[in-house]
C-alpha atoms as a PDB file:
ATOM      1  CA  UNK A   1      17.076 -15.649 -10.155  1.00  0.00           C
ATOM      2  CA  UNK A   2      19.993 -14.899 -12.305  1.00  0.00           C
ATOM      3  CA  UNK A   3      23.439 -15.046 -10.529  1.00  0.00           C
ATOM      4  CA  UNK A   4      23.638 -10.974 -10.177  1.00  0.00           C
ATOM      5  CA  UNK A   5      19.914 -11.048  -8.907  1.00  0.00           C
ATOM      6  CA  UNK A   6      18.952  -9.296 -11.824  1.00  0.00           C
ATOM      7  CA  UNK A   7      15.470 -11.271 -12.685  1.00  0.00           C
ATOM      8  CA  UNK A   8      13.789 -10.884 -15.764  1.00  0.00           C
ATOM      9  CA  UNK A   9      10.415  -9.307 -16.026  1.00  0.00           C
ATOM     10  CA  UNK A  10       7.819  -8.021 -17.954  1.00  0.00           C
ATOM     11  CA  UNK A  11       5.332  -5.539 -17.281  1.00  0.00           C
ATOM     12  CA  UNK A  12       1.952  -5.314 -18.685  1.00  0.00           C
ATOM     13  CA  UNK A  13      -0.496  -2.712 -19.110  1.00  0.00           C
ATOM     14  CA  UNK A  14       1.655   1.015 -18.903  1.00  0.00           C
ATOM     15  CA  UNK A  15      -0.921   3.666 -17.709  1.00  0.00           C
ATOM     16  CA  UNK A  16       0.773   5.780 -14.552  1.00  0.00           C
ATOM     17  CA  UNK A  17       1.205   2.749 -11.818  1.00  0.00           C
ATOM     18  CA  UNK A  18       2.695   0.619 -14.539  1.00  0.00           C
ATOM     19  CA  UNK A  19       5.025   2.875 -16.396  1.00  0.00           C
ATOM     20  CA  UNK A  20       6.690   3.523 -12.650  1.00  0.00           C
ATOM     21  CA  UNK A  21       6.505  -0.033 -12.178  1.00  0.00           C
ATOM     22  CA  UNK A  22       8.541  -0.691 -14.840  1.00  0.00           C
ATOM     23  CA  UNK A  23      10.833   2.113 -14.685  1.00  0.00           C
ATOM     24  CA  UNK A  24      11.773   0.795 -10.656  1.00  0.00           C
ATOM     25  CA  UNK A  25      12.615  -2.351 -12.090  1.00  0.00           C
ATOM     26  CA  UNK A  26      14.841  -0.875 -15.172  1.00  0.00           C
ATOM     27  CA  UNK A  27      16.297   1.404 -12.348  1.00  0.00           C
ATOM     28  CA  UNK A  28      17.658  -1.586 -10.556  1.00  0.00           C
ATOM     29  CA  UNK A  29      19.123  -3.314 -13.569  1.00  0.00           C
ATOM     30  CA  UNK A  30      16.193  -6.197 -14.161  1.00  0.00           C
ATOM     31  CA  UNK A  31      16.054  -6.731 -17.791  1.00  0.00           C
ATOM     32  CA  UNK A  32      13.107  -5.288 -18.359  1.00  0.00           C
ATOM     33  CA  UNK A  33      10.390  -6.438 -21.278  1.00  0.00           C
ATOM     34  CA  UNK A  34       6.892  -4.409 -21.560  1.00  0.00           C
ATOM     35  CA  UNK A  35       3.410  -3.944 -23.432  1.00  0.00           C
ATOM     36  CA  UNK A  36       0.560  -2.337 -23.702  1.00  0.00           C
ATOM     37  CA  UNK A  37      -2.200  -2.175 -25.970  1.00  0.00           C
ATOM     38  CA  UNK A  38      -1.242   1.381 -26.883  1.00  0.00           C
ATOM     39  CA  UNK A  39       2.292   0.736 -28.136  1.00  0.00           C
ATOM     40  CA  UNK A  40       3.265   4.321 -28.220  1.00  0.00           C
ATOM     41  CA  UNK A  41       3.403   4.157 -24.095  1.00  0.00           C
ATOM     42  CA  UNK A  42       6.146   1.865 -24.121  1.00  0.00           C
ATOM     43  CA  UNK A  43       8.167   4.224 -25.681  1.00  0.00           C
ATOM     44  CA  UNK A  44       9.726   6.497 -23.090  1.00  0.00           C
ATOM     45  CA  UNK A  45      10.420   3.010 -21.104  1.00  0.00           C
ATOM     46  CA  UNK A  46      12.578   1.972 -24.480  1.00  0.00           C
ATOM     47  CA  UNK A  47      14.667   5.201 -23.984  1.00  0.00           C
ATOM     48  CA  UNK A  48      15.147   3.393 -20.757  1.00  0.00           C
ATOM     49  CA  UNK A  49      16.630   0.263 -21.819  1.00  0.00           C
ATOM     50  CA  UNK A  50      13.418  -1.358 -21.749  1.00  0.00           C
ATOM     51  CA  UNK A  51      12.161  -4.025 -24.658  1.00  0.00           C
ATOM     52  CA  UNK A  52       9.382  -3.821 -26.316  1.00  0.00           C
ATOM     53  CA  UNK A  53       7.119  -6.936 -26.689  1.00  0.00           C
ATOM     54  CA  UNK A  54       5.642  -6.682 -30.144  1.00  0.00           C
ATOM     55  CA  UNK A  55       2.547  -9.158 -28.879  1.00  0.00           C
ATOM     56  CA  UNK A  56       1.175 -10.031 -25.488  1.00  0.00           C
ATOM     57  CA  UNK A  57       2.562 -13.451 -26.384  1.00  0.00           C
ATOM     58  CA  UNK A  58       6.240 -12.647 -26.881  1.00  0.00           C
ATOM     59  CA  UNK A  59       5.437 -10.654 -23.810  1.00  0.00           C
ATOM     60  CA  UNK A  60       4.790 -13.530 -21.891  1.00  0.00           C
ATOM     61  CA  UNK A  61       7.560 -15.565 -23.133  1.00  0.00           C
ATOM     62  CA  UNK A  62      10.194 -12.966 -22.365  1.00  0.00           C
ATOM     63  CA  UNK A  63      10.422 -13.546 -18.528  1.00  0.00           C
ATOM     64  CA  UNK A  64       9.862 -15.937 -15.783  1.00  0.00           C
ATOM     65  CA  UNK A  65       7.944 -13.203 -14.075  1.00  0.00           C
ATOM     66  CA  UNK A  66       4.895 -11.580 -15.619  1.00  0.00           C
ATOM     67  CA  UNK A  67       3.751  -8.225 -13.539  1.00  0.00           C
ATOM     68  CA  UNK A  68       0.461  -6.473 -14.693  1.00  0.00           C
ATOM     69  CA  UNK A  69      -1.101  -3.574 -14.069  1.00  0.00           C
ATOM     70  CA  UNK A  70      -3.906  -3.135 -15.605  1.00  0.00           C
ATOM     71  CA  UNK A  71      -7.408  -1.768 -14.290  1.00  0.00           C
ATOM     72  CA  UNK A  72      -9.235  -4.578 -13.283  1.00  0.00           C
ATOM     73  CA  UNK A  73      -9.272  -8.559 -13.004  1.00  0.00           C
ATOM     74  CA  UNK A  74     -11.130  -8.805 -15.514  1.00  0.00           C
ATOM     75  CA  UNK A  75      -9.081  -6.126 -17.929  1.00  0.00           C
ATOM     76  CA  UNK A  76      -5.944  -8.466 -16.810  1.00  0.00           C
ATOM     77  CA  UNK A  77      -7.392 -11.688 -18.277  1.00  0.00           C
ATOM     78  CA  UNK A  78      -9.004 -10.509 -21.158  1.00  0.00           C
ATOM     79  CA  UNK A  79      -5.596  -9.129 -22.382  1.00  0.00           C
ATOM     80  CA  UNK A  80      -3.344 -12.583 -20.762  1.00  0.00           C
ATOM     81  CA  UNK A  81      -5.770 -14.918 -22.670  1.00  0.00           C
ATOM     82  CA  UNK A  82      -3.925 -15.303 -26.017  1.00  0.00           C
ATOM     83  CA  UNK A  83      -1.121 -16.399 -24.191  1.00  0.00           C
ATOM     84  CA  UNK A  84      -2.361 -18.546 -21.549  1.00  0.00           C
ATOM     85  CA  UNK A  85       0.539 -21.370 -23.091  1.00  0.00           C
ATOM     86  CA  UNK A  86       2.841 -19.148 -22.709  1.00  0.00           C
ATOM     87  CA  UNK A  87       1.906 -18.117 -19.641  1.00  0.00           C
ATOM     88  CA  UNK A  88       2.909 -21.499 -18.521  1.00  0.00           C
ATOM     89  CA  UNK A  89       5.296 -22.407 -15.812  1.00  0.00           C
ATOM     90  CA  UNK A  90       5.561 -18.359 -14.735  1.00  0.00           C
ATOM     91  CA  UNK A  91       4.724 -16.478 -11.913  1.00  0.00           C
ATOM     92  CA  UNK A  92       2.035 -14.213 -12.801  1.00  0.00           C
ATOM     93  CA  UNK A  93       1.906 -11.208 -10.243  1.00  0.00           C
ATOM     94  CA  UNK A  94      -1.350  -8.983 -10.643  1.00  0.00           C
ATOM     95  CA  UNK A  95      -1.765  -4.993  -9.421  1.00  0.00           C
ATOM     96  CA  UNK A  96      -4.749  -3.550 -10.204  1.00  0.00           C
ATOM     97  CA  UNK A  97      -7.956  -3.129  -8.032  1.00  0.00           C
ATOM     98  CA  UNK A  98     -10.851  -5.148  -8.246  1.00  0.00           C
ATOM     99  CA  UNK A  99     -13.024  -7.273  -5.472  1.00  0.00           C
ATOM    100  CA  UNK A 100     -11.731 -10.266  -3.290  1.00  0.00           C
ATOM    101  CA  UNK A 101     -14.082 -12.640  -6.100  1.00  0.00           C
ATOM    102  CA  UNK A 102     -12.168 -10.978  -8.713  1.00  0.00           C
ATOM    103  CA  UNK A 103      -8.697 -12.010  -7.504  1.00  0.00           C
ATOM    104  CA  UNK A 104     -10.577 -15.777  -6.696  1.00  0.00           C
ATOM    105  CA  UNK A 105     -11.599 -15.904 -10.204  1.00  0.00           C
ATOM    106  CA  UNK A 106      -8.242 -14.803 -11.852  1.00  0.00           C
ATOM    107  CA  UNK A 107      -6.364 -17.370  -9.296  1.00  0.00           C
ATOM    108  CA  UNK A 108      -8.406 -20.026 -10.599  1.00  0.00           C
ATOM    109  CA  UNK A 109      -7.886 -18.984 -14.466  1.00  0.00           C
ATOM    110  CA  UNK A 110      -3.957 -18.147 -13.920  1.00  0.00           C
ATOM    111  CA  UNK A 111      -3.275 -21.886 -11.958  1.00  0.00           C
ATOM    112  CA  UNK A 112      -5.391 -23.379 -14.806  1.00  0.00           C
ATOM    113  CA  UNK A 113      -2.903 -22.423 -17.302  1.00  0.00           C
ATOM    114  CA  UNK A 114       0.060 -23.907 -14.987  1.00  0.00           C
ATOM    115  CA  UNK A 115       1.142 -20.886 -13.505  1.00  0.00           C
ATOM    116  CA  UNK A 116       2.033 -19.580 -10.234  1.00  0.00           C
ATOM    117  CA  UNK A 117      -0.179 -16.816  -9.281  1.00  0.00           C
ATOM    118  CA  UNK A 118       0.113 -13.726  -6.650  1.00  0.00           C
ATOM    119  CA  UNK A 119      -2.463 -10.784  -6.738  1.00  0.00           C
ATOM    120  CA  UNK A 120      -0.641  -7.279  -4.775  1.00  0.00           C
ATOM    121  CA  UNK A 121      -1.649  -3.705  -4.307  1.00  0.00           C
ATOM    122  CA  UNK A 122       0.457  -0.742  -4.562  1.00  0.00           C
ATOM    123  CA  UNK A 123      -0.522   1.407  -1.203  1.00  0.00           C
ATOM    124  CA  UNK A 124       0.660   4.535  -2.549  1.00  0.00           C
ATOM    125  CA  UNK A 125       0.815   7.166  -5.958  1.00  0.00           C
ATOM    126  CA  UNK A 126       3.198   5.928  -9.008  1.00  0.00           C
ATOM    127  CA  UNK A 127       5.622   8.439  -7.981  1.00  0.00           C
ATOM    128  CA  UNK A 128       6.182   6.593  -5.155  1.00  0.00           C
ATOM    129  CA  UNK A 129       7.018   3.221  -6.646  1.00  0.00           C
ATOM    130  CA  UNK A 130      10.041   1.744  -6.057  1.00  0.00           C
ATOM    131  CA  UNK A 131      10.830   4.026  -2.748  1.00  0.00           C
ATOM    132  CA  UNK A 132      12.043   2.175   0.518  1.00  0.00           C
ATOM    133  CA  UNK A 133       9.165   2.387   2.774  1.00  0.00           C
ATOM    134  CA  UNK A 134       6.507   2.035   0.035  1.00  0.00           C
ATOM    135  CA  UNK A 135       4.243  -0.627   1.065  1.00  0.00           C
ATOM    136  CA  UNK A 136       2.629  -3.437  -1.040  1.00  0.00           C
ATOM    137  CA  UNK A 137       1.045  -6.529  -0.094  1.00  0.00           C
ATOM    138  CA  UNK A 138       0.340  -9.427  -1.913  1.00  0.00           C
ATOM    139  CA  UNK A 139      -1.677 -12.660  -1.187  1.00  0.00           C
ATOM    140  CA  UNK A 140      -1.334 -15.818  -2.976  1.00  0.00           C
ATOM    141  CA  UNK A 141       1.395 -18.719  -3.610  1.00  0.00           C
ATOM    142  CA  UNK A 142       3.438 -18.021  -0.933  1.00  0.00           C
ATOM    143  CA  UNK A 143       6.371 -19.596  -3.456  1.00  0.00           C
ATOM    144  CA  UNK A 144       5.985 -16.673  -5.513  1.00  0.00           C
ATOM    145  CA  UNK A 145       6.505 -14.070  -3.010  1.00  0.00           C
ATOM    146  CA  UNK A 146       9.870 -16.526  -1.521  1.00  0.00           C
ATOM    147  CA  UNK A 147      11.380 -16.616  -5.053  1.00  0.00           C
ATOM    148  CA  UNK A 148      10.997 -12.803  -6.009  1.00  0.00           C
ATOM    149  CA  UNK A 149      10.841 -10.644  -3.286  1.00  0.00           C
ATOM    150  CA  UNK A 150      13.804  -9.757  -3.814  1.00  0.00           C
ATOM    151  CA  UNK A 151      12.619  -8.750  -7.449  1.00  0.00           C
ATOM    152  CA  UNK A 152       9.302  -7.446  -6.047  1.00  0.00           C
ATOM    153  CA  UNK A 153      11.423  -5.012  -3.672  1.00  0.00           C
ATOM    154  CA  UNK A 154      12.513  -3.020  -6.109  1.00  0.00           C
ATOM    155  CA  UNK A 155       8.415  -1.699  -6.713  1.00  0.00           C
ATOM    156  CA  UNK A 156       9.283  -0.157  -2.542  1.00  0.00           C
ATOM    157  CA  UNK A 157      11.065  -1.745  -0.144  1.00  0.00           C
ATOM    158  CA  UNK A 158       8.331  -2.803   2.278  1.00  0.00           C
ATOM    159  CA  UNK A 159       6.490  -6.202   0.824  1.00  0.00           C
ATOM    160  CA  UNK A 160       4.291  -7.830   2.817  1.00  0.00           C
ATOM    161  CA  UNK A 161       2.610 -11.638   2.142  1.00  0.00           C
ATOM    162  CA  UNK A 162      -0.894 -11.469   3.921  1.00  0.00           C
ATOM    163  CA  UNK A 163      -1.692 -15.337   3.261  1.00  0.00           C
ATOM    164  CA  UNK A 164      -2.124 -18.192   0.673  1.00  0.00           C
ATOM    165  CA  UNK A 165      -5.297 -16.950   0.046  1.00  0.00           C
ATOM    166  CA  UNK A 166      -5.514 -15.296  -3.878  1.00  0.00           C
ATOM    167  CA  UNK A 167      -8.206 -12.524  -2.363  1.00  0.00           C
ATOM    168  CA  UNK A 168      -6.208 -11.258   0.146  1.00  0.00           C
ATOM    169  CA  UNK A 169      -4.655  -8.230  -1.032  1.00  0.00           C
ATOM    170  CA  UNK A 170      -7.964  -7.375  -2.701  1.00  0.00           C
ATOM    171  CA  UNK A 171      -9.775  -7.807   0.724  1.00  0.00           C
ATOM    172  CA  UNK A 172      -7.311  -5.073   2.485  1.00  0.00           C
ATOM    173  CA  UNK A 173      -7.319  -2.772  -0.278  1.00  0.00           C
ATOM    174  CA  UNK A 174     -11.011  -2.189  -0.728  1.00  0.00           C
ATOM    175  CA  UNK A 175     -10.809  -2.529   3.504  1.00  0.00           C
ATOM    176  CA  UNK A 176      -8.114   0.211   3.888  1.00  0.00           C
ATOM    177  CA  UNK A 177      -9.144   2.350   0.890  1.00  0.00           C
ATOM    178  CA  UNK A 178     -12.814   2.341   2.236  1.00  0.00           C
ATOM    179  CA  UNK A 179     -11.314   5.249   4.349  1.00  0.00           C
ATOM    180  CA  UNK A 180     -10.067   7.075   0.913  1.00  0.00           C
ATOM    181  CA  UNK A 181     -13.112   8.859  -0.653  1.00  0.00           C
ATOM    182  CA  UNK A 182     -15.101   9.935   2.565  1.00  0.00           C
ATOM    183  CA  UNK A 183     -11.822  11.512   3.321  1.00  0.00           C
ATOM    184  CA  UNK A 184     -11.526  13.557   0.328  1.00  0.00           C
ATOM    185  CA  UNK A 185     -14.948  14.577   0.368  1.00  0.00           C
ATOM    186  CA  UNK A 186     -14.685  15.863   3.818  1.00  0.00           C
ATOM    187  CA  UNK A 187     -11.596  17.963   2.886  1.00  0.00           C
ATOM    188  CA  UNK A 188     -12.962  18.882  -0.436  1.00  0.00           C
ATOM    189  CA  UNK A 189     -15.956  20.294   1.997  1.00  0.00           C
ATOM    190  CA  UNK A 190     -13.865  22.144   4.150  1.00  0.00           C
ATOM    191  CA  UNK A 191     -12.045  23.403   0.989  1.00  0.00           C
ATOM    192  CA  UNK A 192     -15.601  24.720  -0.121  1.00  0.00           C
ATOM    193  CA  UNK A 193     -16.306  26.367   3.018  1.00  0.00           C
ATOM    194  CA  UNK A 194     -12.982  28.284   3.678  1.00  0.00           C
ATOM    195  CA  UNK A 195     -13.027  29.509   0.229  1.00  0.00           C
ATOM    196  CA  UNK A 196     -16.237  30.867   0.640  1.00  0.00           C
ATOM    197  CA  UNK A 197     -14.628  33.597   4.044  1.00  0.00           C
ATOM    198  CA  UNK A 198     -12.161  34.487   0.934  1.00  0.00           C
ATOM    199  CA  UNK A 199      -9.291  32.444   2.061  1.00  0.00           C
ATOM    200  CA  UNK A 200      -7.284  29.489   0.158  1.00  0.00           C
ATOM    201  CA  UNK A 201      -7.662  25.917   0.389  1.00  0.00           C
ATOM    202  CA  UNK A 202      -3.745  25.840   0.990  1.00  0.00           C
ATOM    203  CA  UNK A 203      -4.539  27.678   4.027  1.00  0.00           C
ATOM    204  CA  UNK A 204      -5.839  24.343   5.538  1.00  0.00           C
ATOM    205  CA  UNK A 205      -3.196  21.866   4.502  1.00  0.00           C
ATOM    206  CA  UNK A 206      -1.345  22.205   7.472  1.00  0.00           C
ATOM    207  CA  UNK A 207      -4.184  21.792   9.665  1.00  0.00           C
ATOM    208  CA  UNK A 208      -5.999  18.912   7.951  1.00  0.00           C
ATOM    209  CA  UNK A 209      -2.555  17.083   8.059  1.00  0.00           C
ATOM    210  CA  UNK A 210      -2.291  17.539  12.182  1.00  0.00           C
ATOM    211  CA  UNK A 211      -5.961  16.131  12.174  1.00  0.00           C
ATOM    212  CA  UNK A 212      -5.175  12.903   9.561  1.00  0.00           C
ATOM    213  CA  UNK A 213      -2.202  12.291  11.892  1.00  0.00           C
ATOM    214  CA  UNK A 214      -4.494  12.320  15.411  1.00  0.00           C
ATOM    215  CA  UNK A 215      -6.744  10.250  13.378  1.00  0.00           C
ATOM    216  CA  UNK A 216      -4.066   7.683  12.552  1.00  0.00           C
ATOM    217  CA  UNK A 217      -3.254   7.682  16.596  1.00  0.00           C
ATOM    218  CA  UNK A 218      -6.673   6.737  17.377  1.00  0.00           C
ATOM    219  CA  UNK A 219      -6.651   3.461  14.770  1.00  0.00           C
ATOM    220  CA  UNK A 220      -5.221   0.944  17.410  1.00  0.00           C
ATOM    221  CA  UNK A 221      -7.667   1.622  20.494  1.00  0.00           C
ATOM    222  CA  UNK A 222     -10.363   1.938  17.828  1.00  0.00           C
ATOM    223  CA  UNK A 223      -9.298  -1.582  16.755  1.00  0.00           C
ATOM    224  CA  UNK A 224      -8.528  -3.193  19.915  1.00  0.00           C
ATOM    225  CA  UNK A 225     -12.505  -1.944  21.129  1.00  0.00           C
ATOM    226  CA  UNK A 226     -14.162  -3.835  17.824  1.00  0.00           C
ATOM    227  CA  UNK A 227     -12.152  -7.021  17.809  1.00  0.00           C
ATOM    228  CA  UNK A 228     -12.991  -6.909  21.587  1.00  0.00           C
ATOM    229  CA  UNK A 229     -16.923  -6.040  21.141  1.00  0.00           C
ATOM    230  CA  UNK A 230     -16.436  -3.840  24.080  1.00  0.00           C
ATOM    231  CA  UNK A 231     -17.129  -0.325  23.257  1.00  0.00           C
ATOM    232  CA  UNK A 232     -18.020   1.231  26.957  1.00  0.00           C
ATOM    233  CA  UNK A 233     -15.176   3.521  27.040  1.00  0.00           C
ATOM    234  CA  UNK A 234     -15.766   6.205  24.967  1.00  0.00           C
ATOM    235  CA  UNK A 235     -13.289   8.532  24.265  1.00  0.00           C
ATOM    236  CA  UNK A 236     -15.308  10.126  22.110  1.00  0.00           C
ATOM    237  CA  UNK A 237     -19.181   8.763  21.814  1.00  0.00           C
ATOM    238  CA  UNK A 238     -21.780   7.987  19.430  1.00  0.00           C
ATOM    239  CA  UNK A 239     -23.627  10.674  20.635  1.00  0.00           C
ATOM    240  CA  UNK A 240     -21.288  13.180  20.462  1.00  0.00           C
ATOM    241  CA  UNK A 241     -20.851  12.881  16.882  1.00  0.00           C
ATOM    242  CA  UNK A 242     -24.630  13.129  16.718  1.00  0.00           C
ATOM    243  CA  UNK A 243     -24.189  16.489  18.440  1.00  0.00           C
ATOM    244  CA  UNK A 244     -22.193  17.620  15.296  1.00  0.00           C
ATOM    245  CA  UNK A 245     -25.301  17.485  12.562  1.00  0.00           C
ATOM    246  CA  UNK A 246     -26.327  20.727  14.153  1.00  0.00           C
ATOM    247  CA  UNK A 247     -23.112  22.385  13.386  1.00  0.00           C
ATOM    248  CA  UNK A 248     -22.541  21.194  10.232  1.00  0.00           C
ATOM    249  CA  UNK A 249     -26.062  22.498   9.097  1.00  0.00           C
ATOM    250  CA  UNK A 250     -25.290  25.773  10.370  1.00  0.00           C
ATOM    251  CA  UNK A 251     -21.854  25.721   8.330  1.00  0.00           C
ATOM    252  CA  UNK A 252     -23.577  24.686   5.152  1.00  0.00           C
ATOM    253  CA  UNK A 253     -26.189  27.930   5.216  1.00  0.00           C
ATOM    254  CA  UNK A 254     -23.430  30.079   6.307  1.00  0.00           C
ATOM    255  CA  UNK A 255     -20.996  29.152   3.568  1.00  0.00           C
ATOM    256  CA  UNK A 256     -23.509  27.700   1.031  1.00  0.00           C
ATOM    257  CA  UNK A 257     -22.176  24.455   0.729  1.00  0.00           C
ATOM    258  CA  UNK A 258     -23.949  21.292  -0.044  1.00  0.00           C
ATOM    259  CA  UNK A 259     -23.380  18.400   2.532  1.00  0.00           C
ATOM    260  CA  UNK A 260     -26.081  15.895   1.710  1.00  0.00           C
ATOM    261  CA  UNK A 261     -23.417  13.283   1.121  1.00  0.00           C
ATOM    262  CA  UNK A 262     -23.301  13.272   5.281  1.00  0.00           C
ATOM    263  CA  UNK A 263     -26.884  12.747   5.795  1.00  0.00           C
ATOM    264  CA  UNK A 264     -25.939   8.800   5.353  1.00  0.00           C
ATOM    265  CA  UNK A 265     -23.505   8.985   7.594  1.00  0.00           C
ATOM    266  CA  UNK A 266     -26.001  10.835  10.450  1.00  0.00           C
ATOM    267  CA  UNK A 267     -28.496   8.429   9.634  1.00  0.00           C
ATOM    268  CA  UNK A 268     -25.802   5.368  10.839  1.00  0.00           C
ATOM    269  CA  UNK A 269     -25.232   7.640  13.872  1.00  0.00           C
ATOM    270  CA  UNK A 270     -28.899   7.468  14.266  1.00  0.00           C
ATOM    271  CA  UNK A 271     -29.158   3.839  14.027  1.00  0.00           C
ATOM    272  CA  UNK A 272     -26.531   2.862  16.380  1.00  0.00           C
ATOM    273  CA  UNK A 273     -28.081   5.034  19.137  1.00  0.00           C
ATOM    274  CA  UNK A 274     -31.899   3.452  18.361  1.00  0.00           C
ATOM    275  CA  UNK A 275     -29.698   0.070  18.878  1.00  0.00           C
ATOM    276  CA  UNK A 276     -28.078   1.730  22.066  1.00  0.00           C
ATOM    277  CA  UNK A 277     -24.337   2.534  21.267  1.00  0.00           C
ATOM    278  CA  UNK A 278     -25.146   6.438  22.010  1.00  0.00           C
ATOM    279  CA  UNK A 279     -23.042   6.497  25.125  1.00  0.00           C
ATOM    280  CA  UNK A 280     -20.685   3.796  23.162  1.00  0.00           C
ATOM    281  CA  UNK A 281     -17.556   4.422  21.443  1.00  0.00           C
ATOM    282  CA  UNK A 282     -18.115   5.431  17.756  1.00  0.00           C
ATOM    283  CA  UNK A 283     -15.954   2.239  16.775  1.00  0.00           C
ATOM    284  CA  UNK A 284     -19.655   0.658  17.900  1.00  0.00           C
ATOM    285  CA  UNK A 285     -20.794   1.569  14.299  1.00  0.00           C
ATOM    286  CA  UNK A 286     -19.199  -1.287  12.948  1.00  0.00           C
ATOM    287  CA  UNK A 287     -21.571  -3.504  14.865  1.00  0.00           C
ATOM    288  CA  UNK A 288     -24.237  -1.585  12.857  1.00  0.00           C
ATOM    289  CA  UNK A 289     -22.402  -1.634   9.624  1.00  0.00           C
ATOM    290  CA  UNK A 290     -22.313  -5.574  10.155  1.00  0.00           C
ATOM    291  CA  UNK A 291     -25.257  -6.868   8.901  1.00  0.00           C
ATOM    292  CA  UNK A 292     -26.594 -10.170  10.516  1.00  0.00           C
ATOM    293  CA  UNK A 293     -25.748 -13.671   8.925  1.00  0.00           C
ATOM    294  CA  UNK A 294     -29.208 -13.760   7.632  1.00  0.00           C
ATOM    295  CA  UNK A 295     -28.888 -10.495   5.392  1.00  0.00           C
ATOM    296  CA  UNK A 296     -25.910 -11.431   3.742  1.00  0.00           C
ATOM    297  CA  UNK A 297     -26.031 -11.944   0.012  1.00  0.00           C
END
């Protein structure tokens, strides 16, 4: 770092996650160097003091630490290619989504050009970026993290290194965020079916909140029963989810909304009773969801 902790960096790729990424490290006083294929995106980040990198390659060279943000592992290399010399002897920090053999496969291109290499996710919206209990995790080169976390903090003040493993952030992102879109959908269906009495969606903010937050309560013991295999106390059981198909059903005629994207989830319910989990805990559908050693691709 620079004696006043002020570490150069540049930011590539400028959609909405990297336009606040690079605005929380011009807030903070790091000299700040971007790009983007779309030039015209860096320019609110020039009214900010930013600099912007006429090529990816005088991009590269700018900083000691390269941050992208781009939409995929792929995305990220394609663009980092031309300067893969350049690229040498930085830390390359990625944050974008992609698959655990995504992040592998970047790893292995970003060390083969002789730099350091740390793949993150950004748990929260851009507008969040940079704020003290923001969360991001990163696996990787553990000397990447050491050297700039203090740099990395200014993206939100609560980093995280999962491992030395490159896939790691990648793993818990597409594990966390598997709980993203099933969640939508199910308020987007209650949404559907309170607007059809007449009455806002707003109405059930409040309400869908309380429920998210009992949900988040229940994470722990649901944990603690799967990494323990033991699923006999049941809270709440396989079978009385099972109960709920009925009720949903008559919700759907009554309000005339479509809910065939939960007949998958009823026919897992199904499953893990045939198997014997109905009187289990519902955690005991991750036993079904875990297909045997000799299915796996």
């Amino acid at each position: 770092m620079t004696g006043d902790n002020r570490t150069p960096v540049t930011v590539i790729g400028l959609g909405s996650m990297g336009r606040a990424l690079a605005e929380a490290f011009i807030d903070v006083g790091h000299p700040t160097t971007v790009w983007n294929r779309t030039p015209g995106r860096a320019a609110p980040l020039v009214a900010k003091g930013a600099v912007r990198a006429e090529t990816v390659v005088a991009a590269a060279e700018a900083a000691p630490l390269i941050v992208t943000c781009l939409t995929t592992f792929e995305d990220t290399r394609s663009v980092l290619e031309p300067a893969a010399a350049q690229s040498s002897g930085r830390a390359v920090v990625t944050l974008n989504s992609g698959s655990p053999a995504g992040a592998r496969a970047m790893a292995a291109w970003v060390t083969g050009c002789a730099a350091r290499f740390l793949a993150g996710a950004v748990k929260n919206v851009p507008a969040a970026v940079g704020a003290p209990d923001t969360l991001l995790y990163y696996g990787g080169d553990r000397t990447v993290f050491d050297d700039y976390e203090a740099t990395l903090k200014a993206l939100g003040g609560d980093p995280v290194h999962l491992g030395d493993e490159a896939d790691l952030a990648a793993l818990y992102e597409m594990a966390v965020g598997a709980t993203l879109l099933p969640a939508l959908v199910g308020f987007f269906q209650g949404a559907a079916a309170v607007q059809a009495r007449g009455l806002r969606a707003s109405s059930m903010v409040r309400f869908a909140g309380k429920w998210l937050d009992m949900i988040k309560t229940l994470l722990p013991v649901y944990a603690k029963e799967i990494d323990s295999g033991d699923y006999t106390v049941a809270a709440s059981s396989v079978n009385l989810f099972l109960a709920g198909e009925a009720h949903d059903a008559d919700l759907a005629g009554e309000a005339n909304v479509d809910i065939s994207w939960q007949a998958p989830l009823y026919d897992l319910l199904r499953r893990a009773a045939q198997e014997g989990h109905g009187e289990h805990s519902i955690s005991a559908l991750t036993e079904v969801l875990r297909k045997p050693e000799s299915h796996r691709a």
